[in-house]
PDB file of N, CA and C in Angstrom:
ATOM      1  N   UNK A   1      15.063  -5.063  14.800  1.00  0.00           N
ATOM      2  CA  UNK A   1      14.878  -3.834  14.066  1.00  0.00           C
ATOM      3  C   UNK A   1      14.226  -2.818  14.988  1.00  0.00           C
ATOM      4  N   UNK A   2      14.322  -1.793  15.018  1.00  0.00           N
ATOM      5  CA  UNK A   2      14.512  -0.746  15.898  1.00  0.00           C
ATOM      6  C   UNK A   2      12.822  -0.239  15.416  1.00  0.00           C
ATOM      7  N   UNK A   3      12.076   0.105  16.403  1.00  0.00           N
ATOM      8  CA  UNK A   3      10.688   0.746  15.809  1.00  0.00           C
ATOM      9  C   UNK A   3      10.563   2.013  15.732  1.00  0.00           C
ATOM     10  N   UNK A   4       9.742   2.561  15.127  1.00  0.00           N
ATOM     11  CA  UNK A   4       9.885   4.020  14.474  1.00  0.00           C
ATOM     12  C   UNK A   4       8.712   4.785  15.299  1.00  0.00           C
ATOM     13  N   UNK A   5       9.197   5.753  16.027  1.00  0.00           N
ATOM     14  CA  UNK A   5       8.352   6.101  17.105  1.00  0.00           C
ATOM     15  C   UNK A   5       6.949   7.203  16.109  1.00  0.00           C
ATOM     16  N   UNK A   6       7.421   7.681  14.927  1.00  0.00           N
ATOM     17  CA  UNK A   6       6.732   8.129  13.926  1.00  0.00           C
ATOM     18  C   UNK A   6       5.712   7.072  12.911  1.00  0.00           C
ATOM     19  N   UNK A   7       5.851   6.037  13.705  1.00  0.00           N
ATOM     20  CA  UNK A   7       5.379   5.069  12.148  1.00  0.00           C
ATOM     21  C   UNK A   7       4.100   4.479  12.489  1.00  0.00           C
ATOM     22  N   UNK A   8       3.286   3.940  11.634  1.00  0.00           N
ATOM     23  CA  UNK A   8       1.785   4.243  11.822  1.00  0.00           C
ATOM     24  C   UNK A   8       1.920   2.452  11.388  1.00  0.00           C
ATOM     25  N   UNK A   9       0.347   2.184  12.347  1.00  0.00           N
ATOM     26  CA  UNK A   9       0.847   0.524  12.286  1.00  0.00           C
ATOM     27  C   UNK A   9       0.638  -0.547  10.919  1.00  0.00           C
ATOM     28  N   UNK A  10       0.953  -1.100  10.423  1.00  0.00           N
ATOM     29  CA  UNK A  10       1.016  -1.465   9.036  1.00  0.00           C
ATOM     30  C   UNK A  10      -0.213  -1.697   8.372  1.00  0.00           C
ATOM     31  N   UNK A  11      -1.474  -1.760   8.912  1.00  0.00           N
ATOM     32  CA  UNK A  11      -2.498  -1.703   8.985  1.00  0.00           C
ATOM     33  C   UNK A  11      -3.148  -0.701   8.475  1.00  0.00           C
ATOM     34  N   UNK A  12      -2.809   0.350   8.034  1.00  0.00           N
ATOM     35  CA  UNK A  12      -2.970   2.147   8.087  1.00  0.00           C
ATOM     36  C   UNK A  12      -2.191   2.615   6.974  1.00  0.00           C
ATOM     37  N   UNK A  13      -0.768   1.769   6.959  1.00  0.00           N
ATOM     38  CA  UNK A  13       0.064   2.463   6.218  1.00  0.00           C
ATOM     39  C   UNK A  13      -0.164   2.249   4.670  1.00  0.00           C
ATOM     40  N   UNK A  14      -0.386   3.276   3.687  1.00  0.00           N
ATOM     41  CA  UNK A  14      -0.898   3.074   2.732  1.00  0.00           C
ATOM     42  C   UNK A  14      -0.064   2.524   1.423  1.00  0.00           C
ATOM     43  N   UNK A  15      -0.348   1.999   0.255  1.00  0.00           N
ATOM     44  CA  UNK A  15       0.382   1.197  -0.743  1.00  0.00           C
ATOM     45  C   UNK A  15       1.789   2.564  -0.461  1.00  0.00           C
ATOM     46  N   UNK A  16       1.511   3.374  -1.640  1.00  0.00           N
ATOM     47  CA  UNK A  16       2.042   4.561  -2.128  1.00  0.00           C
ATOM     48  C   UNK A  16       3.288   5.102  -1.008  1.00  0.00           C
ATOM     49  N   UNK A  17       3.033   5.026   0.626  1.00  0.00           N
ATOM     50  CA  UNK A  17       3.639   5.069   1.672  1.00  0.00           C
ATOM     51  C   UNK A  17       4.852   3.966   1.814  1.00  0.00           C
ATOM     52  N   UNK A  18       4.158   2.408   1.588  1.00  0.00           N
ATOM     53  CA  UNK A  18       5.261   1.813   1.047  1.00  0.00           C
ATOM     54  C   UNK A  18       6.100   2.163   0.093  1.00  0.00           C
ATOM     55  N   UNK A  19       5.800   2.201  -0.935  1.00  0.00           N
ATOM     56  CA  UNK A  19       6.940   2.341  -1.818  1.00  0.00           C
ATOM     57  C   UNK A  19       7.584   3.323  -1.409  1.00  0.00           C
ATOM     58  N   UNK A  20       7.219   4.657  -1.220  1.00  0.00           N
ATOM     59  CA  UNK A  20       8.323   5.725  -1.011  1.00  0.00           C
ATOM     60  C   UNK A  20       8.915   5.252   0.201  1.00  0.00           C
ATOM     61  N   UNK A  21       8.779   4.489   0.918  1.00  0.00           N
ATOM     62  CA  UNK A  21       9.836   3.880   2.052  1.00  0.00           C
ATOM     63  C   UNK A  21      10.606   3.241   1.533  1.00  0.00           C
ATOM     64  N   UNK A  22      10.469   2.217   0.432  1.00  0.00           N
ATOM     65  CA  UNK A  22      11.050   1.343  -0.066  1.00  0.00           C
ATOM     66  C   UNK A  22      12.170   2.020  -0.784  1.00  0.00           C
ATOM     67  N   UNK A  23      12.041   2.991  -1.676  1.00  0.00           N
ATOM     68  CA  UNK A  23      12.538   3.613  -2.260  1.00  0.00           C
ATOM     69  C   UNK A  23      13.996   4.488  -1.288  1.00  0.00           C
ATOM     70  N   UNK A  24      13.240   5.414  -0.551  1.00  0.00           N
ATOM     71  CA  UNK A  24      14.391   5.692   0.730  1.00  0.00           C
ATOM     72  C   UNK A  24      15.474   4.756   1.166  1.00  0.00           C
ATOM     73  N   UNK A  25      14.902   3.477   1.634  1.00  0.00           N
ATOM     74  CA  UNK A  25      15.733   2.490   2.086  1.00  0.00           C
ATOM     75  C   UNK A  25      16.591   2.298   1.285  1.00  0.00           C
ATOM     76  N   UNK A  26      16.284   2.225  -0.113  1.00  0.00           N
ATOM     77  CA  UNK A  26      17.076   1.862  -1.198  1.00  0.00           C
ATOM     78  C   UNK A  26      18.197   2.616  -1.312  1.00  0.00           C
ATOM     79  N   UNK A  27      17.535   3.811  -1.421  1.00  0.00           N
ATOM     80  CA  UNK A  27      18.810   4.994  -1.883  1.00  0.00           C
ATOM     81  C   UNK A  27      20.100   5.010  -0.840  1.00  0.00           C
ATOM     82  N   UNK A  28      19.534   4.526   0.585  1.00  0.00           N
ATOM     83  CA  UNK A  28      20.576   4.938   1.823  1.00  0.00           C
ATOM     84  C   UNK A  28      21.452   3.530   1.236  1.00  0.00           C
ATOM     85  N   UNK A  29      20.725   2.409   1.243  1.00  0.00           N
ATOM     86  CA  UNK A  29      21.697   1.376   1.043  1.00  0.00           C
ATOM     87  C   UNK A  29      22.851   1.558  -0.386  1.00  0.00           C
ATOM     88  N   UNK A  30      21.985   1.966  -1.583  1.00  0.00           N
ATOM     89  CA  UNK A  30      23.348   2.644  -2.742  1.00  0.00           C
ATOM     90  C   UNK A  30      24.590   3.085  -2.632  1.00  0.00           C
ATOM     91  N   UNK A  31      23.947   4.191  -1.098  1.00  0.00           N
ATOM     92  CA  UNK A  31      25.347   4.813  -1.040  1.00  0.00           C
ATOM     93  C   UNK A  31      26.517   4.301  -0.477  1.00  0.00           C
ATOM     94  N   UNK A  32      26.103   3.065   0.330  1.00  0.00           N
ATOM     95  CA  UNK A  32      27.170   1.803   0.458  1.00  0.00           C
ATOM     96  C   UNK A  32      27.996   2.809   1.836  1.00  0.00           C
ATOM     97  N   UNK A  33      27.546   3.952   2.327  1.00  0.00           N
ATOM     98  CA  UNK A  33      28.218   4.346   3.530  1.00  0.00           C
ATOM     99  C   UNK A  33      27.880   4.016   5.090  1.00  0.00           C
ATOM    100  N   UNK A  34      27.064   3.556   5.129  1.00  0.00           N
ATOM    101  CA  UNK A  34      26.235   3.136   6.128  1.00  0.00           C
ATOM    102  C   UNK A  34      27.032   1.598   7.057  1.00  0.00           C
ATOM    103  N   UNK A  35      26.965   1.852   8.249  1.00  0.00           N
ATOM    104  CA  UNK A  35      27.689   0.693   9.374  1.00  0.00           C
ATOM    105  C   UNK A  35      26.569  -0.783   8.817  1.00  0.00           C
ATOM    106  N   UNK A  36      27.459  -1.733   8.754  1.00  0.00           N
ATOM    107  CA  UNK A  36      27.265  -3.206   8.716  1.00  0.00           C
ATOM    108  C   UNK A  36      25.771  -3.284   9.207  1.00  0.00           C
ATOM    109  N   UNK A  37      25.866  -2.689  10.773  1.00  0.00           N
ATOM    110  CA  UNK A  37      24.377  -3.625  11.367  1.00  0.00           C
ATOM    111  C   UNK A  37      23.291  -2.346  10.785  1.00  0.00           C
ATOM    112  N   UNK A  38      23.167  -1.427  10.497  1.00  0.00           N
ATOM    113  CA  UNK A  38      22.435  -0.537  10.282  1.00  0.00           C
ATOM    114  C   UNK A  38      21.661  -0.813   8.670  1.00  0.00           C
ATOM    115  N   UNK A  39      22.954  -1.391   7.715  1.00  0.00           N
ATOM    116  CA  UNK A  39      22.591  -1.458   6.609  1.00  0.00           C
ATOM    117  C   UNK A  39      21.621  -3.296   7.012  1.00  0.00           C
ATOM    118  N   UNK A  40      21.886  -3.673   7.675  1.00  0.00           N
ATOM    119  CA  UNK A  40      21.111  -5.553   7.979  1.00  0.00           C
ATOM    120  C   UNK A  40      19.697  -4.591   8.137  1.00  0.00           C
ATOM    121  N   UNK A  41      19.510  -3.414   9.249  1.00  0.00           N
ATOM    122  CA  UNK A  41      18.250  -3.102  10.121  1.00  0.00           C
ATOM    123  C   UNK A  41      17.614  -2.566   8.727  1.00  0.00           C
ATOM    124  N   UNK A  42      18.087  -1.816   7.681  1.00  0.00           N
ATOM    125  CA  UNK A  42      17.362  -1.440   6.850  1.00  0.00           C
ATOM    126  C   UNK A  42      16.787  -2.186   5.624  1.00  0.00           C
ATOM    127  N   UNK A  43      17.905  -3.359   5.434  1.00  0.00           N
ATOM    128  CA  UNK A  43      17.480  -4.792   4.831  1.00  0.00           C
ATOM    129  C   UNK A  43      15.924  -5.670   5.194  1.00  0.00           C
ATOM    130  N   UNK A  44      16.462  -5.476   6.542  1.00  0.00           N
ATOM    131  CA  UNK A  44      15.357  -6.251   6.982  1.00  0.00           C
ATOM    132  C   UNK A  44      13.491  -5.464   7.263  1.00  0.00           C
ATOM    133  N   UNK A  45      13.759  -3.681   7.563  1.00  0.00           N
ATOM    134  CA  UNK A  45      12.766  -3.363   6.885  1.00  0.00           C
ATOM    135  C   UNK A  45      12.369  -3.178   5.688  1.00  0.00           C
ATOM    136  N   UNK A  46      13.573  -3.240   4.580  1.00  0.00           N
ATOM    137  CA  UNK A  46      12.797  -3.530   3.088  1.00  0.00           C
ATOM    138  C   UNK A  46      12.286  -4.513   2.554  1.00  0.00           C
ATOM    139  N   UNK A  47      12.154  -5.761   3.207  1.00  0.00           N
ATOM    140  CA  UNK A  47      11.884  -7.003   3.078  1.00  0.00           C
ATOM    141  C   UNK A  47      10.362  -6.860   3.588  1.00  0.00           C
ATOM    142  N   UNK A  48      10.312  -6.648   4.894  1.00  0.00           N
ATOM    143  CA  UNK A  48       9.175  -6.735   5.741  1.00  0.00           C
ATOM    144  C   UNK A  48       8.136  -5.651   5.047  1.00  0.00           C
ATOM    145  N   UNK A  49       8.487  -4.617   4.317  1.00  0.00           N
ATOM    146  CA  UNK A  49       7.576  -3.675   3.411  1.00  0.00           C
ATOM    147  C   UNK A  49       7.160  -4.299   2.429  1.00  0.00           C
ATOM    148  N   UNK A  50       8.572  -4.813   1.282  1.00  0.00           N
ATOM    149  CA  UNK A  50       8.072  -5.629   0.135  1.00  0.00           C
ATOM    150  C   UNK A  50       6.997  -6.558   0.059  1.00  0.00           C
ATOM    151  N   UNK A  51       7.117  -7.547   1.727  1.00  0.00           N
ATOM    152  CA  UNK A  51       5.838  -8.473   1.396  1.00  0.00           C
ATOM    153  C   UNK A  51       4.594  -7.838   1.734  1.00  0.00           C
ATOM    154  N   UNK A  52       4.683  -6.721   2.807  1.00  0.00           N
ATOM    155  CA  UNK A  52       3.419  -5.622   2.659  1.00  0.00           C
ATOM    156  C   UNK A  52       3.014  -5.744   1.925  1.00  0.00           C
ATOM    157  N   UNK A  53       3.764  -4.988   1.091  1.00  0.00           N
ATOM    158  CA  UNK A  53       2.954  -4.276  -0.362  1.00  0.00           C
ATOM    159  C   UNK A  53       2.996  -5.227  -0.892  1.00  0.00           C
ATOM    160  N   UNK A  54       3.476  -6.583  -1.251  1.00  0.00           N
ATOM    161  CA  UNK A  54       2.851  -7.589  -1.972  1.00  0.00           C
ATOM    162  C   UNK A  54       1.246  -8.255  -1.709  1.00  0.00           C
ATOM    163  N   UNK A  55       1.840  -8.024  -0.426  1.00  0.00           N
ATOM    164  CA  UNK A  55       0.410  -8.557   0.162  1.00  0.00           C
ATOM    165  C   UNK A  55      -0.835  -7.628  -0.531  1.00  0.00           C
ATOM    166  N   UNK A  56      -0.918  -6.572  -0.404  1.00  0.00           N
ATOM    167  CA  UNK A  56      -1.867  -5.645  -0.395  1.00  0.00           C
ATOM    168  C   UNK A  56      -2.094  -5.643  -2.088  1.00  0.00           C
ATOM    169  N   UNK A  57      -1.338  -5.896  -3.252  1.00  0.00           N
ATOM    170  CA  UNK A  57      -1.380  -6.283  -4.336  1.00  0.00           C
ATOM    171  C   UNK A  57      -2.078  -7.276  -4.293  1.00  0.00           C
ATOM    172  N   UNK A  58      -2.014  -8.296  -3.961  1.00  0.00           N
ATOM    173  CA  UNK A  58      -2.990  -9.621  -3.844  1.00  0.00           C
ATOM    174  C   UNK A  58      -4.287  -9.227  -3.604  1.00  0.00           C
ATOM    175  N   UNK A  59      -4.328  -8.563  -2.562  1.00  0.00           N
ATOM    176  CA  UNK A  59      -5.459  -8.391  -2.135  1.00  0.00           C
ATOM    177  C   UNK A  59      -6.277  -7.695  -3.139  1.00  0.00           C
ATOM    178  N   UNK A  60      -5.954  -6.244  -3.931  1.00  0.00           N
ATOM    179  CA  UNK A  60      -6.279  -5.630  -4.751  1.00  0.00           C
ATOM    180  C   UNK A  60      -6.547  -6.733  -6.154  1.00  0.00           C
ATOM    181  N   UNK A  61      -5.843  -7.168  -6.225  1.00  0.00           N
ATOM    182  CA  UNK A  61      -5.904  -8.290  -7.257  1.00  0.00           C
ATOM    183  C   UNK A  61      -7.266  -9.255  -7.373  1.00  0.00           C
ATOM    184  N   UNK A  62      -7.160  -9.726  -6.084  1.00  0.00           N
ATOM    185  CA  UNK A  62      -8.353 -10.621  -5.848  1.00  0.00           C
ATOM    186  C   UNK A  62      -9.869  -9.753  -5.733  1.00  0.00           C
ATOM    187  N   UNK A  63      -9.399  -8.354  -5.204  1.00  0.00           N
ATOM    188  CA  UNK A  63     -10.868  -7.744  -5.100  1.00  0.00           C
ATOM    189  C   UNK A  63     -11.124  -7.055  -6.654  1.00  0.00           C
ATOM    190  N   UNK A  64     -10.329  -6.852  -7.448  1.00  0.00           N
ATOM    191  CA  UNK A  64     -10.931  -6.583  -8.950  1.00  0.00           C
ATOM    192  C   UNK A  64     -11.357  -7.593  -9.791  1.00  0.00           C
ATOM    193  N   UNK A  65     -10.800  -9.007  -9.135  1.00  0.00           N
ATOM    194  CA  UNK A  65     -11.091 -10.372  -9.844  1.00  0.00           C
ATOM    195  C   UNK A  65     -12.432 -10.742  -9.362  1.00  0.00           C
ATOM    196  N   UNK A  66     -13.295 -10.252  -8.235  1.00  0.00           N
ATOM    197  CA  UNK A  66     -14.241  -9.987  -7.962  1.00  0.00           C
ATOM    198  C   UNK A  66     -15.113  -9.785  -8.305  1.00  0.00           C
ATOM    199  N   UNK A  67     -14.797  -8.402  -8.334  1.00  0.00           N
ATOM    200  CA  UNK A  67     -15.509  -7.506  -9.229  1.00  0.00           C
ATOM    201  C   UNK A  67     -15.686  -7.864 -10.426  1.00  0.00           C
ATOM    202  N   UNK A  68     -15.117  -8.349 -11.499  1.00  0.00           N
ATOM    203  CA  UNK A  68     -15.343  -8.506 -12.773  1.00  0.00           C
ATOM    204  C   UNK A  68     -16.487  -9.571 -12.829  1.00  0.00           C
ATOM    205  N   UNK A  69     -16.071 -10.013 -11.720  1.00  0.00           N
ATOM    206  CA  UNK A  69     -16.881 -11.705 -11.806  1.00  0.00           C
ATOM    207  C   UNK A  69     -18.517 -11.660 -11.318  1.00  0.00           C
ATOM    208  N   UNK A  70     -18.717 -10.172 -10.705  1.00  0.00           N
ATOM    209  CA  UNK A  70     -20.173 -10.182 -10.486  1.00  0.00           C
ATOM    210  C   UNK A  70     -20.133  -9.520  -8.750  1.00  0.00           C
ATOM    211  N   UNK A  71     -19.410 -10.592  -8.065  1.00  0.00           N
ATOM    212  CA  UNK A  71     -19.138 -10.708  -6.960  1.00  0.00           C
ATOM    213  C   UNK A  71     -19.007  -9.559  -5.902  1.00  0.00           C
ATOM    214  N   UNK A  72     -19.530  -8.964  -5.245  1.00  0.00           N
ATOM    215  CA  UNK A  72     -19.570  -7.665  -4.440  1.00  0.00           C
ATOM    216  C   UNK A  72     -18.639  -8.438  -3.288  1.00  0.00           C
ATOM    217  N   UNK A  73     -17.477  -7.468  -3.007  1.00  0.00           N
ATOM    218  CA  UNK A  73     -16.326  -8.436  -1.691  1.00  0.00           C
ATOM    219  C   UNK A  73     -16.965  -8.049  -0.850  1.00  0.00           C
ATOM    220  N   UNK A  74     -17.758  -7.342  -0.391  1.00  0.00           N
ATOM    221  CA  UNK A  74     -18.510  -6.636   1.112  1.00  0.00           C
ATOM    222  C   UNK A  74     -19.511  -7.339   1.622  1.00  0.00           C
ATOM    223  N   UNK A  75     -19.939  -8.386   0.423  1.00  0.00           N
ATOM    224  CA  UNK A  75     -20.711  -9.374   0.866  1.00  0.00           C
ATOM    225  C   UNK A  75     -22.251  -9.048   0.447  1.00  0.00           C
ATOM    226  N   UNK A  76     -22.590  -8.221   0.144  1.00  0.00           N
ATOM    227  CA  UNK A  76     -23.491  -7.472  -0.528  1.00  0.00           C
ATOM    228  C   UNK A  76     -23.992  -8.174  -1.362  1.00  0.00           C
ATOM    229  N   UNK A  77     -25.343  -8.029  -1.742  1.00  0.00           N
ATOM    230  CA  UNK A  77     -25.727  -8.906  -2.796  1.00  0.00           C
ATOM    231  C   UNK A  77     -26.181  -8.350  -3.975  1.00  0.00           C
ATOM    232  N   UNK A  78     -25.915  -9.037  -4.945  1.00  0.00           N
ATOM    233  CA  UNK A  78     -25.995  -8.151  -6.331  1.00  0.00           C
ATOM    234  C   UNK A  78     -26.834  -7.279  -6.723  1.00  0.00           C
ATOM    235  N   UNK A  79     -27.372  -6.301  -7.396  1.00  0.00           N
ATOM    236  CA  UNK A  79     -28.427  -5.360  -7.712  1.00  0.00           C
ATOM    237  C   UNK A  79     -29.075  -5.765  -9.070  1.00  0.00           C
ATOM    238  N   UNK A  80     -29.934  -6.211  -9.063  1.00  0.00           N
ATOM    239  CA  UNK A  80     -30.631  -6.899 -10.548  1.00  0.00           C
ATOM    240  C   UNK A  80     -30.773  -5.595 -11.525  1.00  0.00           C
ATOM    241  N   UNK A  81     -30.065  -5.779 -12.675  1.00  0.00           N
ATOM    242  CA  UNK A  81     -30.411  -4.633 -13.895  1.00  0.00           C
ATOM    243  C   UNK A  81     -31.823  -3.496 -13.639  1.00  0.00           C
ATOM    244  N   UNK A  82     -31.573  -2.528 -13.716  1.00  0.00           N
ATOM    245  CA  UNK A  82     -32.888  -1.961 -13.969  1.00  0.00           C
ATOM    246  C   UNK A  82     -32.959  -1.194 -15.748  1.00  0.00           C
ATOM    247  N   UNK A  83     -34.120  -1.584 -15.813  1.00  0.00           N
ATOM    248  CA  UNK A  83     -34.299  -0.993 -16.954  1.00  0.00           C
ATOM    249  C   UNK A  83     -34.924   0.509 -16.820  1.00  0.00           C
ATOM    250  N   UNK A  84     -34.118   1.115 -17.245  1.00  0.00           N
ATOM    251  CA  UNK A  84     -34.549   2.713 -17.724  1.00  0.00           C
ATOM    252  C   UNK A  84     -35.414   2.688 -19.044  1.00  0.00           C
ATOM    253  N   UNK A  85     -36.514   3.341 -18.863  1.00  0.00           N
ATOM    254  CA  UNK A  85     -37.425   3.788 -19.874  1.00  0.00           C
ATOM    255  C   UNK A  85     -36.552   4.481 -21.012  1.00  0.00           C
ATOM    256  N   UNK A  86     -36.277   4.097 -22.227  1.00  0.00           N
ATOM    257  CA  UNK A  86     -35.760   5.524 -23.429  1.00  0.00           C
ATOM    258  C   UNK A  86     -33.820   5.549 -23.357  1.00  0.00           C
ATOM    259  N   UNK A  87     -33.671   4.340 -22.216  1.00  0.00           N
ATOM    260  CA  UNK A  87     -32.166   4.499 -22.671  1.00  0.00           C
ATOM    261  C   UNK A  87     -31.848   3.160 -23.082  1.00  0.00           C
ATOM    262  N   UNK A  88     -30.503   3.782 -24.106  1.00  0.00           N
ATOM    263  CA  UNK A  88     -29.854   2.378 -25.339  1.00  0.00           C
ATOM    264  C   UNK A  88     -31.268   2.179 -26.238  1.00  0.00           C
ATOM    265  N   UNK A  89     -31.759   3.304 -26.585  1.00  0.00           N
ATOM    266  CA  UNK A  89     -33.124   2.376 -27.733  1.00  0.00           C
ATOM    267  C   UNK A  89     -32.223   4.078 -28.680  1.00  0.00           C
TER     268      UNK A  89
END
């Protein structure tokens, strides 16, 4: 697959960035006009995005499952309640 002298390393590239790639790729492949190996090169970067952004779902996944659970992902350690004088009474 041919590298994109514009493209920022996957590391950087943001959810939202995926999809609208994903989406592009898609539309070129619809139009079913595109040469044999060109439509494989764009296959094979919609694949290599999809598990991106799957990946990065997981990840988001696991860091709100986190969160709910108490758990600070930064490693941080929890902040014990403070009580405010005059609030919730």
């Amino acid at each position: 697959m041919p590298a994109q002298s514009d493209a920022a390393p996957e590391e950087t590239v943001g959810f939202e960035q995926i999809l609208d790639r994903l989406r592009a790729i898609v539309d070129q492949l619809e139009k079913g006009d595109l040469p044999l190996e060109r439509s494989l090169e764009l296959f094979e970067e919609g694949i290599r995005l999809s598990r991106l952004g799957a990946g990065r779902l997981d990840a988001a996944e696991k860091r709100i499952e986190q969160l709910l659970a108490g758990d600070d992902p930064t490693g941080q350690p929890r902040r014990a309640a403070v009580d405010v004088p005059g609030a919730g009474t």
